[in-house]
Protein backbone atom coordinates (compact mmCIF):
# COMPACT_ATOMS: atom_id res chain seq x y z
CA UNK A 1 34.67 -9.99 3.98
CA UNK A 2 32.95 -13.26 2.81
CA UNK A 3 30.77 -13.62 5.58
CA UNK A 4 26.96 -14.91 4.44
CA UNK A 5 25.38 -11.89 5.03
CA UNK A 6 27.99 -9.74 2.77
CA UNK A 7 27.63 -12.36 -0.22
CA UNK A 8 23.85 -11.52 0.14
CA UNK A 9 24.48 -7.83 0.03
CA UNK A 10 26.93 -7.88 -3.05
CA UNK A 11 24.62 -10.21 -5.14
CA UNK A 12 21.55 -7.85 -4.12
CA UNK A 13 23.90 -5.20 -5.61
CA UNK A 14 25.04 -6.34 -8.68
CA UNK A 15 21.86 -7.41 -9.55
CA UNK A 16 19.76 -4.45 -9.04
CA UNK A 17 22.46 -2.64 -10.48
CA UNK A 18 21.93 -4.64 -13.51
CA UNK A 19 18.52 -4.27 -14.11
CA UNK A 20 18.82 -0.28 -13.22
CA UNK A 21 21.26 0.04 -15.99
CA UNK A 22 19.42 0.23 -19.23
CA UNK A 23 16.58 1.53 -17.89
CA UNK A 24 19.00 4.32 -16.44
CA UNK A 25 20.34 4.79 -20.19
CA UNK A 26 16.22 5.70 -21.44
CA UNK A 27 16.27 8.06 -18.29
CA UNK A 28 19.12 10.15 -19.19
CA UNK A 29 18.14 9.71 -22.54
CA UNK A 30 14.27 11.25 -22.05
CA UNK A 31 15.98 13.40 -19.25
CA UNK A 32 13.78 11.70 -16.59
CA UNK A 33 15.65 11.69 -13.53
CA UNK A 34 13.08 13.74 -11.70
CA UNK A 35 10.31 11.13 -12.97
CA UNK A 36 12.97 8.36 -11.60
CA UNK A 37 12.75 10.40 -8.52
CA UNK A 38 8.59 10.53 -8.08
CA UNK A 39 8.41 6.76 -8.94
CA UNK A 40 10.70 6.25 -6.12
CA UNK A 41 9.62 8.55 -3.72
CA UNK A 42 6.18 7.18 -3.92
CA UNK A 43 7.40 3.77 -2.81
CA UNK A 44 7.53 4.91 1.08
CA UNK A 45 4.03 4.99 0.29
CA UNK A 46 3.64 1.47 -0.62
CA UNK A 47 5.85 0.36 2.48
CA UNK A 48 3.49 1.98 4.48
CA UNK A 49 0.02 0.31 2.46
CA UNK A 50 2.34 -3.32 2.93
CA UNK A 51 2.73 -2.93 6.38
CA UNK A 52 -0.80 -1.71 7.46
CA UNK A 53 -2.57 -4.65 5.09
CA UNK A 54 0.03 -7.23 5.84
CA UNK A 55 1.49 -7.92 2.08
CA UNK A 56 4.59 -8.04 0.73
CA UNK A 57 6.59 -4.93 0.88
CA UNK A 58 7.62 -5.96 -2.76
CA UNK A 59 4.10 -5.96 -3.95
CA UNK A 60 3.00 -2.88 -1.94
CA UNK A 61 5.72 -0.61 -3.51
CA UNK A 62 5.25 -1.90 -7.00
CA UNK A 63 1.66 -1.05 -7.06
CA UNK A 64 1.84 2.38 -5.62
CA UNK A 65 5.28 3.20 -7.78
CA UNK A 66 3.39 1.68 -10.96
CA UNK A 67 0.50 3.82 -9.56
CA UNK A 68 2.81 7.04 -8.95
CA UNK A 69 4.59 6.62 -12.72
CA UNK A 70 1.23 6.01 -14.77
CA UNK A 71 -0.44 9.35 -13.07
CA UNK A 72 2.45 11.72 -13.60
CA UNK A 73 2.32 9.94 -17.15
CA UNK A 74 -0.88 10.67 -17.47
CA UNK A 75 -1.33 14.13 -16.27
CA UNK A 76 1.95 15.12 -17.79
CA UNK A 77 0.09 14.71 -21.10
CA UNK A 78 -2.95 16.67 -20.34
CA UNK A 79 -0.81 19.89 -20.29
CA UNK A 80 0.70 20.16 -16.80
CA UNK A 81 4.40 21.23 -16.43
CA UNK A 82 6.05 18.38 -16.29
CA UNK A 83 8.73 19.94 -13.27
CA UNK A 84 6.17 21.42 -11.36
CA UNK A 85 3.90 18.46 -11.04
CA UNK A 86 7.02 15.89 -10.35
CA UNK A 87 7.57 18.20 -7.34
CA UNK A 88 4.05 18.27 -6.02
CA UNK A 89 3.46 14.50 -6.33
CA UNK A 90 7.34 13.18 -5.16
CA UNK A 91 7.62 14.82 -1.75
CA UNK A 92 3.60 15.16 -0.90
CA UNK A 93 3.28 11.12 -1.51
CA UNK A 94 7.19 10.89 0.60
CA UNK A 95 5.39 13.08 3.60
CA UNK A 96 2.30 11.05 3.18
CA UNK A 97 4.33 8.14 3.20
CA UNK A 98 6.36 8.74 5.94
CA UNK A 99 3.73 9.80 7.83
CA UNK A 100 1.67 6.60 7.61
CA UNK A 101 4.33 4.98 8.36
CA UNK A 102 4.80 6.55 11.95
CA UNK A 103 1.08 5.68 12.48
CA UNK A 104 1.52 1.97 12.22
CA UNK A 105 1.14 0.85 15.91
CA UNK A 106 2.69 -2.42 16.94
CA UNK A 107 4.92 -2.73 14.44
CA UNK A 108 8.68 -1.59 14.92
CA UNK A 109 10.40 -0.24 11.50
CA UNK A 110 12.95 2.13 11.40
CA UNK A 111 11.94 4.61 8.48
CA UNK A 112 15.62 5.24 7.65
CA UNK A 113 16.43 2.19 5.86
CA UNK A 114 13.54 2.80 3.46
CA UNK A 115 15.25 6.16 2.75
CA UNK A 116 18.63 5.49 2.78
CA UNK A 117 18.27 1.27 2.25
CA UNK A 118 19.84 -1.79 4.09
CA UNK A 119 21.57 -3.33 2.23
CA UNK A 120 23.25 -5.53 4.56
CA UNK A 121 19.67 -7.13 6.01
CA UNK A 122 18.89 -8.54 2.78
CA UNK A 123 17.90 -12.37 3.45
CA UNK A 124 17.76 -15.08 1.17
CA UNK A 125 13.98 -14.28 0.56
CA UNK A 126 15.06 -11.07 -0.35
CA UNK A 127 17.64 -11.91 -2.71
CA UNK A 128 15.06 -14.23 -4.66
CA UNK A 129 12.87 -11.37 -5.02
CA UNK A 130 15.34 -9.25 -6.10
CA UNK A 131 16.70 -11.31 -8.58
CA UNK A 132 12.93 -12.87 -10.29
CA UNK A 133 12.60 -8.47 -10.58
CA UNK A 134 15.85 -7.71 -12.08
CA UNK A 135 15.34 -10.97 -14.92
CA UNK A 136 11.80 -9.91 -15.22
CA UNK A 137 12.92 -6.56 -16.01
CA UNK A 138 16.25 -7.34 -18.41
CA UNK A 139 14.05 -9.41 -20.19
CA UNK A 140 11.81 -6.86 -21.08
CA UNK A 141 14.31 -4.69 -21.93
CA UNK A 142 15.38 -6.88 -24.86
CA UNK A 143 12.71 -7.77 -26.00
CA UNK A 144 11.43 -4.23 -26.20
CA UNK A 145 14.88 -2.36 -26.99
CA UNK A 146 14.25 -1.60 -30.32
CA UNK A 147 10.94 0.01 -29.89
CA UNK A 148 12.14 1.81 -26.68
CA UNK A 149 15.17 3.23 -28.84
CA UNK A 150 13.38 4.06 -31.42
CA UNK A 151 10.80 5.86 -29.96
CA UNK A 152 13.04 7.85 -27.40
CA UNK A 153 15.44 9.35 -30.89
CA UNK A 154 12.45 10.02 -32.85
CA UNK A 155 8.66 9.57 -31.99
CA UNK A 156 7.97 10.51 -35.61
CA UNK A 157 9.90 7.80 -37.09
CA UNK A 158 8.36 5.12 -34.53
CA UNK A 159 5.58 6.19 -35.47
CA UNK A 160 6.31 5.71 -39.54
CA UNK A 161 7.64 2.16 -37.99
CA UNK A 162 4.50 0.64 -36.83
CA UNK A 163 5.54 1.48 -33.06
CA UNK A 164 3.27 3.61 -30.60
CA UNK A 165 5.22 5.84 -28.36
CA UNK A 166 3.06 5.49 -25.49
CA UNK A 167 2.94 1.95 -25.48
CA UNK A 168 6.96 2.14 -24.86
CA UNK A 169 6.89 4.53 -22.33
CA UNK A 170 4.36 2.63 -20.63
CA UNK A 171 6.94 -0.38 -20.85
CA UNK A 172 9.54 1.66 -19.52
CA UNK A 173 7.19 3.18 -16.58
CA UNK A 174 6.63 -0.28 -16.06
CA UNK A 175 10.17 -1.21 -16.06
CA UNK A 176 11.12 1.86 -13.59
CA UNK A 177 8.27 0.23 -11.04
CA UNK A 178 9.89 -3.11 -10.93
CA UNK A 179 13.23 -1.57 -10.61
CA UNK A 180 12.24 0.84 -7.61
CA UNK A 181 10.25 -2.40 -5.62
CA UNK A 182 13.12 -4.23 -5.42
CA UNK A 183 16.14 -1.43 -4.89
CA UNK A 184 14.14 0.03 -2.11
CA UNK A 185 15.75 -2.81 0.08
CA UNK A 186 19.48 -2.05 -1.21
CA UNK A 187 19.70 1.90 -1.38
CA UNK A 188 16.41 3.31 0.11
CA UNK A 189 14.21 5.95 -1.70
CA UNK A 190 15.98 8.68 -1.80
CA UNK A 191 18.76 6.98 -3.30
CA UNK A 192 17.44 4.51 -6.22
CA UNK A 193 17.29 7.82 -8.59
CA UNK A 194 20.98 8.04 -8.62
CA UNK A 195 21.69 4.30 -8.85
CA UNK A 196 19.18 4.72 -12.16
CA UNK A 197 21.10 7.88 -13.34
CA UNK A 198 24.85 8.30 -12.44
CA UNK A 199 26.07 4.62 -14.12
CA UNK A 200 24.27 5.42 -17.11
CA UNK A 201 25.82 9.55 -16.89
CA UNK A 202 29.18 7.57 -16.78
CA UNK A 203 29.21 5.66 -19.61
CA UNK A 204 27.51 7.87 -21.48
CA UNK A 205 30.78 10.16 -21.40
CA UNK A 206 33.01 6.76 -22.21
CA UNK A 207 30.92 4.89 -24.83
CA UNK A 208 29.76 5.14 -28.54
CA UNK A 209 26.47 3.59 -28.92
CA UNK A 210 23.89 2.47 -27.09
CA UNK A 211 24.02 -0.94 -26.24
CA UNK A 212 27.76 0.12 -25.13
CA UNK A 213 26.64 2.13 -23.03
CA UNK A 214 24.09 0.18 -21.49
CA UNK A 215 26.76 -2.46 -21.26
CA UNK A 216 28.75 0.18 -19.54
CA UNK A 217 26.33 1.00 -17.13
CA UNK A 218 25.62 -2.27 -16.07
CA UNK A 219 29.63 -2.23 -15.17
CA UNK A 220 29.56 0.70 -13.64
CA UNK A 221 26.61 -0.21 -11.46
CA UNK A 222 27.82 -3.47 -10.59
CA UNK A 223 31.56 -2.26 -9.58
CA UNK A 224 29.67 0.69 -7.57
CA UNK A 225 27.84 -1.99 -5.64
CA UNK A 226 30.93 -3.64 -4.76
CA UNK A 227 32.79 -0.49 -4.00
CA UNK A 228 30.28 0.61 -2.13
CA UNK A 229 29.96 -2.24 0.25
CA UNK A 230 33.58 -2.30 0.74
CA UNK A 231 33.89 1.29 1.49
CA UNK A 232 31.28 0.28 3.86
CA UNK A 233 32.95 -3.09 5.32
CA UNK A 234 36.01 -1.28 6.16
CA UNK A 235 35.48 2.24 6.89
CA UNK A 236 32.10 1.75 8.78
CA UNK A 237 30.07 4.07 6.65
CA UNK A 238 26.23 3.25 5.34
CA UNK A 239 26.21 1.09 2.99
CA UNK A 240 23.83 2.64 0.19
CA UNK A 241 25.36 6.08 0.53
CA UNK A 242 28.64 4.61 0.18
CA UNK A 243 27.51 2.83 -3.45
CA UNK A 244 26.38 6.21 -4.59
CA UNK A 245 29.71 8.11 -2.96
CA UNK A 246 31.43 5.14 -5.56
CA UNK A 247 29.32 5.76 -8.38
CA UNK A 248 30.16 9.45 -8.32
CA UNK A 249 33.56 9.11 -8.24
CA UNK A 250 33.22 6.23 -11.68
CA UNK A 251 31.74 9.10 -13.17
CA UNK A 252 33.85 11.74 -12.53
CA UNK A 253 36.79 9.08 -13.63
CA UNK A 254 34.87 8.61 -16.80
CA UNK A 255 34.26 12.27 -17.97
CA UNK A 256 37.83 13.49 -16.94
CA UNK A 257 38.57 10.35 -19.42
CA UNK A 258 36.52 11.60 -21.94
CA UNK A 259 37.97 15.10 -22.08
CA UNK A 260 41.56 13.88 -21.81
CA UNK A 261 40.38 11.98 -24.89
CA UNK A 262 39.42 14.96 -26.79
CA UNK A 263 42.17 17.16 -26.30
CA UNK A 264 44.75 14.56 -27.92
């Protein structure tokens, strides 16, 4: 249970749970968890731009999930439906993505663990990556939680505060790239949109303000992680599906708390 390569997998958990979690909170918050979705979606994309111009699969996803957030930002404002376009531009830039990736010749990948993740192949390279994104991105998070807050409760009042909406949510569109570069290596694109929502969903249902429940879904996240990988250790299952099987069962847990809380 302690081998090297499992230590590597649980740190690589914890800590991308970590910085998912109060970004997660702004999602559910702004009821983004299709704009989650696009931003990491689009990242198949950038594994497919690393690979054919030899960069850093780190670097290739964060430009083209930065690049994926600011235009459905962007457009969203100009008066498109905000669900419709989200559809359009998270499965055609998947397709295109997996596509390109299929037309990379000499170079052996298995598209699945950029869908699904792998967890379990995260080297020591990796885990340094991981971990400069996730203290890049907690740190910006504090430093910016006030305006964030403010300007996801009321625009109005940020506005009356000195603070420009925009400029948050282009903080927090940054924040959602950096979290989707380095999670695509720990629960694959289809998955980091429920690592960003469900720990945040659960202790939403379980806490009374918001840096609780940020707090809380940093916990949440990080015990998922763990779960997760020893659901996968012992029963032989994947291992990024299992973290989001254990994350769905913390937040059942938490709302069947919640309502047993009520009714006394």
């Amino acid at each position: 249970m302690f081998d090297d390569f499992l230590v590597r997998a649980i740190l690589a958990g914890i800590g991308v749970s970590l910085a998912a979690a109060p970004l997660g909170c702004f999602v559910v918050w702004r009821r983004m968890a299709y704009f989650g979705d696009a931003t990491a979606h689009a990242a198949i994309l950038g594994v497919a731009f690393s690979l054919a111009f030899g960069i850093s699969i780190f670097v290739g996803t964060l430009a083209v999930a930065l690049a994926m957030a600011i235009t459905v930002t962007t457009l969203a404002g100009r008066g498109y439906a905000m669900d419709t376009l989200l559809g359009v531009l998270a499965h055609s830039a998947l397709a295109f993505g997996l596509v390109a990736v299929s037309l990379q010749h000499g170079i052996r990948i298995d598209p699945m663990s950029y869908l699904f993740g792998d967890i379990l192949a995260v080297s020591k390279s990796d885990l340094v990556v991981i971990w400069i994104g996730v203290i890049g991105v907690i740190l910006l998070v504090i430093w910016r939680w006030q305006g964030l807050l403010t300007s996801t409760l009321n625009p109005d009042l940020a506005y009356a505060s000195g603070i420009d909406p925009k400029r948050e949510q282009l903080v927090l569109t940054i924040g959602l790239a950096v979290v989707v570069a380095v999670a695509i290596k720990v629960v694959g694109a289809l998955l980091i949109g429920a690592l960003l929502v469900i720990p945040a969903a659960s202790a939403r249902a379980v806490t009374k303000s918001p840096e609780a429940m940020a707090v809380g879904a940093a916990i949440i996240g990080a015990a998922s992680a763990c779960g997760g990988l020893w659901m996968s250790y012992t029963m032989d299952t994947p291992a990024g599906p299992s973290i989001v099987c254990v994350a769905a069962v913390f937040f059942a847990a938490s709302n069947l708390v919640a309502r047993i809380a009520l009714t006394r």
